[in-house]
C-alpha atoms as a PDB file:
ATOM      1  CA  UNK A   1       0.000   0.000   0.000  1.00  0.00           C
ATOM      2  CA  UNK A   2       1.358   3.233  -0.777  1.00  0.00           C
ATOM      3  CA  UNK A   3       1.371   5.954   1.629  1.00  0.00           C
ATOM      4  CA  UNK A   4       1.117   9.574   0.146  1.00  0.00           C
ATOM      5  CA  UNK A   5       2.185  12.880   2.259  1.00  0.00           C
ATOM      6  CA  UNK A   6      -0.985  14.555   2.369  1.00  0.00           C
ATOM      7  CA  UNK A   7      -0.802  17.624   5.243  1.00  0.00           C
ATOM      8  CA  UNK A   8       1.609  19.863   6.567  1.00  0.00           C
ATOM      9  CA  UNK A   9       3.037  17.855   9.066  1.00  0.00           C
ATOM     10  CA  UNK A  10       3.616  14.928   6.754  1.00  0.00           C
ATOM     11  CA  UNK A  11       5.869  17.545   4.157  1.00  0.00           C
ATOM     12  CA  UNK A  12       7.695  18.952   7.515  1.00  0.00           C
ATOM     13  CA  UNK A  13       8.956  15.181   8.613  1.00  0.00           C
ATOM     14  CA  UNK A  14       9.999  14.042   5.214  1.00  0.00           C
ATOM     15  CA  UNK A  15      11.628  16.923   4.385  1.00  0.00           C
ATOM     16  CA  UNK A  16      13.635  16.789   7.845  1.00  0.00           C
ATOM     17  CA  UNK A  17      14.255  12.942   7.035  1.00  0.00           C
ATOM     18  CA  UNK A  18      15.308  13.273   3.666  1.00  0.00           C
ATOM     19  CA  UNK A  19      17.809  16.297   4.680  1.00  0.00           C
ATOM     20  CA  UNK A  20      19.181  13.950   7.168  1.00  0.00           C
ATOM     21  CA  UNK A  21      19.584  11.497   3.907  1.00  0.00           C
ATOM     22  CA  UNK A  22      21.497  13.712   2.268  1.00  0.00           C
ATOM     23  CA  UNK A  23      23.523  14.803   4.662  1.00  0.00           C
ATOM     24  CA  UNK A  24      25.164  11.131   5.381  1.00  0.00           C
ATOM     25  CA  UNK A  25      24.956  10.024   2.007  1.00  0.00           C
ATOM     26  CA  UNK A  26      28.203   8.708   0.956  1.00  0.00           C
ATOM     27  CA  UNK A  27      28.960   7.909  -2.751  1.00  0.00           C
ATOM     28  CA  UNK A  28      31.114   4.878  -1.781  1.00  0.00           C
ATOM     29  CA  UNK A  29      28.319   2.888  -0.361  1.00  0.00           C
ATOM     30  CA  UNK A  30      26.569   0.143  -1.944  1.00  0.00           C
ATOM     31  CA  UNK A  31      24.239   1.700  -3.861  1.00  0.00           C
ATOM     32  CA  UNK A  32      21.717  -1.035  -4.621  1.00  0.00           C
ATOM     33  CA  UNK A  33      21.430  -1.233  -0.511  1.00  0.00           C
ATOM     34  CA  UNK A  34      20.602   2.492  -0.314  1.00  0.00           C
ATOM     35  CA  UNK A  35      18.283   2.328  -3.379  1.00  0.00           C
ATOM     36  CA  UNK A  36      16.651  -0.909  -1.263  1.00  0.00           C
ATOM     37  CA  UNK A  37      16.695   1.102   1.889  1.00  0.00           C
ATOM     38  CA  UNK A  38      14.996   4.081   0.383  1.00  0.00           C
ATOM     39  CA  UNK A  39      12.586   2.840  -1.455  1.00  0.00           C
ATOM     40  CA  UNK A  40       9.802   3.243   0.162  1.00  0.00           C
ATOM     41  CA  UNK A  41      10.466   7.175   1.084  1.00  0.00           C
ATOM     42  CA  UNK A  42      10.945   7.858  -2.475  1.00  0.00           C
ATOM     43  CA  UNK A  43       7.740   6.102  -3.163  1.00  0.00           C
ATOM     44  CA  UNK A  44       6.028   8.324  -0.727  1.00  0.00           C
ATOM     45  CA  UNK A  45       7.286  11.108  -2.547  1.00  0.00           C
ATOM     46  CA  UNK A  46       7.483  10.192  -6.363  1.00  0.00           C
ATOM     47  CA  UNK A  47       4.511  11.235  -8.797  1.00  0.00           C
ATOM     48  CA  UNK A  48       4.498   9.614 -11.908  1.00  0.00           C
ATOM     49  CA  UNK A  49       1.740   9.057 -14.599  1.00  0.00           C
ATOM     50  CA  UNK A  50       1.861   6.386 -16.859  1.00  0.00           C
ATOM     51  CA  UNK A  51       4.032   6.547 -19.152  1.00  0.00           C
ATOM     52  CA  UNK A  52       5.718   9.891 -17.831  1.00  0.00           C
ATOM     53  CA  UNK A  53       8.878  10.588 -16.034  1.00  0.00           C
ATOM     54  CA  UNK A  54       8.434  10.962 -12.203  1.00  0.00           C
ATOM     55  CA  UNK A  55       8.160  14.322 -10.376  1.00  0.00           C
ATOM     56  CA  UNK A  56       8.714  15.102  -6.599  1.00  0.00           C
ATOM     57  CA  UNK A  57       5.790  15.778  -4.565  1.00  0.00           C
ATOM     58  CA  UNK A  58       7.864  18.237  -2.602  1.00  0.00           C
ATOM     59  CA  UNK A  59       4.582  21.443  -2.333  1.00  0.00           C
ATOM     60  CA  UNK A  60       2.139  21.699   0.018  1.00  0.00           C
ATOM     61  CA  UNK A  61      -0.080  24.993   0.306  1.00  0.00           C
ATOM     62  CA  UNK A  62       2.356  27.151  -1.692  1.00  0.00           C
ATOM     63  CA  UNK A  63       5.692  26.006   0.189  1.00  0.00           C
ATOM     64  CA  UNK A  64       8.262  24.102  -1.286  1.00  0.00           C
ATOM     65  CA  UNK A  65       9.888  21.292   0.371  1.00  0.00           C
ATOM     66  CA  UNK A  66      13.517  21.603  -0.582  1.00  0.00           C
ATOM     67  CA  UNK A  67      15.289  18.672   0.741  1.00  0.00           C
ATOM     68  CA  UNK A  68      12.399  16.029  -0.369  1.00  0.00           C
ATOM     69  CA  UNK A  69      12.860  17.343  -4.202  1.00  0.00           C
ATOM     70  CA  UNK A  70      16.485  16.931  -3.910  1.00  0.00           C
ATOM     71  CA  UNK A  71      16.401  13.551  -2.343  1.00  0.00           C
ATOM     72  CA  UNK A  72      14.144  12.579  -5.018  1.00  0.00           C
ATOM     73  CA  UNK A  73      16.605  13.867  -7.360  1.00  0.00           C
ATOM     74  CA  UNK A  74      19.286  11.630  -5.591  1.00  0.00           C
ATOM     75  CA  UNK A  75      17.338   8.678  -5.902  1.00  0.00           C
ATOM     76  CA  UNK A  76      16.705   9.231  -9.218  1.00  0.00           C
ATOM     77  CA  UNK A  77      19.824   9.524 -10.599  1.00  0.00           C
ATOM     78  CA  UNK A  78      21.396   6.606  -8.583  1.00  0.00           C
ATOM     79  CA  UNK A  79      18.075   4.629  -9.090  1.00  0.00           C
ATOM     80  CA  UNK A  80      18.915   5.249 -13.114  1.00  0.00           C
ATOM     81  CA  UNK A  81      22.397   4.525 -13.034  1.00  0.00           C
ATOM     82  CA  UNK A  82      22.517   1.433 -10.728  1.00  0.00           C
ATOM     83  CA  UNK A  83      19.188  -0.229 -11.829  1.00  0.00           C
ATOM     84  CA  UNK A  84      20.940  -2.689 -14.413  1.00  0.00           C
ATOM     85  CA  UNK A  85      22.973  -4.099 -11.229  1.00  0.00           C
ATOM     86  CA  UNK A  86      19.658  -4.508  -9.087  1.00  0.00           C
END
């Protein structure tokens, strides 16, 4: 079941969770165990209509969440790159 941020209080805690993400991610871990590991947050945060790229749900009532659209970024990119070696 996926579980979609939906108030203010939901955007406050990922954003604080996914700036803690950032913060200790280190390029010379294994990436397919951080991909695994984050999955689920980046579900949480990932809009994407069929057939469309994803987008970050990182607004809520005009405010932008900075750290969950940069973690989703992250994930992304790593997701992209590693996903032949997962």
């Amino acid at each position: 079941m996926r579980i979609m941020l939906i108030n203010k209080s939901d955007f406050v805690e990922s954003n604080i969770l996914c700036q803690s993400i950032i913060k200790n991610f280190d390029e010379t871990s294994d990436m397919q165990i951080w991909i695994y590991d984050f999955k689920d947050l980046y579900d949480q945060i990932n809009i994407e209509p069929k057939g469309l790229p994803g987008i970050a749900n990182s607004h809520h009532d005009g405010i932008k969440y900075e750290y969950i659209s940069k973690f989703h970024d992250l994930y992304s990119i790593k997701k992209m790159k590693y996903s032949n070696d997962i």
